[in-house]
Protein backbone atom coordinates (compact mmCIF):
# COMPACT_ATOMS: atom_id res chain seq x y z
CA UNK A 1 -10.93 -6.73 31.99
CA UNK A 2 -8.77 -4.20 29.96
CA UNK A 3 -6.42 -6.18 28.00
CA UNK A 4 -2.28 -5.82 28.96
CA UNK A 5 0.37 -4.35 27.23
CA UNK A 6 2.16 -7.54 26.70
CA UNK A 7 -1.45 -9.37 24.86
CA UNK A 8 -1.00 -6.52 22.81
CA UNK A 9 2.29 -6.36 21.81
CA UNK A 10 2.20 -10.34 21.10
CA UNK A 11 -1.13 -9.75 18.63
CA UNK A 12 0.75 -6.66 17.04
CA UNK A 13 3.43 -9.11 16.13
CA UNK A 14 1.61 -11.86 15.04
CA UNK A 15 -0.56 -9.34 12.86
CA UNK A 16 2.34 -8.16 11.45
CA UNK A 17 3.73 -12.22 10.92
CA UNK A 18 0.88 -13.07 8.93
CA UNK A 19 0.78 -9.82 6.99
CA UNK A 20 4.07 -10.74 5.96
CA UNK A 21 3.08 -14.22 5.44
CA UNK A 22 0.33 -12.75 3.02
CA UNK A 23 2.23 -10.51 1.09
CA UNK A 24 4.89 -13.15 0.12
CA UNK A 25 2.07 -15.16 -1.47
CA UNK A 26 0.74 -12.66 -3.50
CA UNK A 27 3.93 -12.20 -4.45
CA UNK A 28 4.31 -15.16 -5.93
CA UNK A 29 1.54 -14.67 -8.76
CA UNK A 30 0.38 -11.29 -8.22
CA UNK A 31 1.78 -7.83 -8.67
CA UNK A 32 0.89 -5.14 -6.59
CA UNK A 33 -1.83 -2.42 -8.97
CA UNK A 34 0.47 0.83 -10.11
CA UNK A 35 -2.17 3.18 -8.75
CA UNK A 36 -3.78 1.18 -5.36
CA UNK A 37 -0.70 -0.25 -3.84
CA UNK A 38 -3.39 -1.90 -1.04
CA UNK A 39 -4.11 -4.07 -4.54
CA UNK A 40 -2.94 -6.70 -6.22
CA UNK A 41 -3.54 -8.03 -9.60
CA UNK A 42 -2.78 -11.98 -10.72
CA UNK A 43 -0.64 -11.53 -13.55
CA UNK A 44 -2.65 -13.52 -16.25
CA UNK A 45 -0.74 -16.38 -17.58
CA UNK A 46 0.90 -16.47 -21.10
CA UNK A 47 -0.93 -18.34 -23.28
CA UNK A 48 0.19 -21.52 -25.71
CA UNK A 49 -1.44 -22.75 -28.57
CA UNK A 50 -2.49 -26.16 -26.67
CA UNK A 51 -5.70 -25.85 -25.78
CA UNK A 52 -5.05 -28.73 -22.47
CA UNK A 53 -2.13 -26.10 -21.38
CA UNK A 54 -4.29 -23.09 -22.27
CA UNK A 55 -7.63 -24.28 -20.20
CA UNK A 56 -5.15 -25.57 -17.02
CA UNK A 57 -3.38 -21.95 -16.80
CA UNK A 58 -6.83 -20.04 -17.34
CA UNK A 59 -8.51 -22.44 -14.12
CA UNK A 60 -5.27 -21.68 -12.56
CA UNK A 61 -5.85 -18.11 -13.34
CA UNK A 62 -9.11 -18.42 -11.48
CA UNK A 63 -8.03 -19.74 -8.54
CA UNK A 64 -5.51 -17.43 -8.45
CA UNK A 65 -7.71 -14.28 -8.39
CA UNK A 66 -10.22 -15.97 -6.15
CA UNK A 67 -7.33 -16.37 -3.32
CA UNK A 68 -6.07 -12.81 -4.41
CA UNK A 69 -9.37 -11.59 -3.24
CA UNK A 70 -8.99 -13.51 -0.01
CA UNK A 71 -5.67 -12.58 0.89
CA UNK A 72 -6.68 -8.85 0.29
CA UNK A 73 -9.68 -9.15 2.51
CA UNK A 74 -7.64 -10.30 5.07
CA UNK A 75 -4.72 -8.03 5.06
CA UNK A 76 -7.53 -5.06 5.25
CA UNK A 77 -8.72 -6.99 8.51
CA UNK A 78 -5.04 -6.94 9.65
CA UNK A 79 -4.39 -3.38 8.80
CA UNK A 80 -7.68 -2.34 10.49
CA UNK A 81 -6.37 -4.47 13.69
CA UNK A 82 -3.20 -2.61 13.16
CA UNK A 83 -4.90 0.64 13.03
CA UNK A 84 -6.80 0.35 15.98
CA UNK A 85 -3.49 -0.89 18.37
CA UNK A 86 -2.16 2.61 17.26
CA UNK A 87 -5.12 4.13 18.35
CA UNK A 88 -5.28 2.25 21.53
CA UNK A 89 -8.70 0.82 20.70
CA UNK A 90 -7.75 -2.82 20.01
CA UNK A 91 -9.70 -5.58 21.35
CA UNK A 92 -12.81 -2.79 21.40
CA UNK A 93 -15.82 -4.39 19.59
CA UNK A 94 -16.27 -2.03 16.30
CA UNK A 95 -20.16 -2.35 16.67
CA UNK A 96 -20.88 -2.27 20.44
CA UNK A 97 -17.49 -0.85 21.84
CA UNK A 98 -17.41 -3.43 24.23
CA UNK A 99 -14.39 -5.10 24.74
CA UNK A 100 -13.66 -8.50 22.58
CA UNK A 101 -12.59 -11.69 24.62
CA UNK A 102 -9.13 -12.02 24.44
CA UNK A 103 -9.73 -15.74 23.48
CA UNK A 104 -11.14 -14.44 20.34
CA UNK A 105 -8.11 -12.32 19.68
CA UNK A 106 -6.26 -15.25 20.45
CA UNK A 107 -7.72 -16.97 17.64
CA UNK A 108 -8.14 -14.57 15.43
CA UNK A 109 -6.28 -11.69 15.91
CA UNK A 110 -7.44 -9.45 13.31
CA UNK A 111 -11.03 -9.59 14.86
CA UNK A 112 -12.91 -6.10 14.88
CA UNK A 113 -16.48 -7.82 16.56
CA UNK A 114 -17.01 -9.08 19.15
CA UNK A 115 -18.73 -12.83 19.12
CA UNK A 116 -22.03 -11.46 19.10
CA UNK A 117 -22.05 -9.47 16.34
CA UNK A 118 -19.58 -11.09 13.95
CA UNK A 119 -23.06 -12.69 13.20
């Protein structure tokens, strides 16, 4: 079962949606790297001389590059999707080359394995 122009097309957009999605977030403590424009760097908060307000905007800090390096992960995953729907290979198991179940795409539309072997 080859999957249809129109399953395509809807995946491409809702690739594109959540890259979107994505990049407004990091926007919103982050600033894209001068040299890597693929990365972003948390912009490291300023610091006051209370130590309560100091430790609360360092563990903010934290979280902050922890769901940096999340949000990066997955906007390679989407790009990769991206890449492969110009290359007409979407929905093609990276591993095996066998075709994904759309279901799975449907769920997860940035998925370059198949079931199997996203193990």
């Amino acid at each position: 079962m080859t999957l249809d122009r129109q399953f395509i097309e809807k995946m491409k957009n809702k690739l594109q949606e959540e890259r979107s999605r994505i990049e407004s977030e990091l926007k919103r403590f982050a600033n894209k790297d001068e040299h890597d424009k693929e990365v972003y760097n948390p912009r490291f908060p300023d610091m006051t001389d209370k130590l309560e307000e100091s430790a609360a905007e360092v563990a903010q800090f934290v979280d902050e590059l922890a769901l940096e390096g999340n949000f990066e992960k997955t906007m390679k995953a989407i790009d990769h999707a991206l890449d492969k729907i110009k290359a007409d290979t979407y929905g093609i198991c990276d591993v095996c080359k066998k075709e994904i179940d759309p279901k799975r795409l449907e769920a997860n539309p940035s998925a370059a394995t198949c079931v199997e072997h996203a193990k």
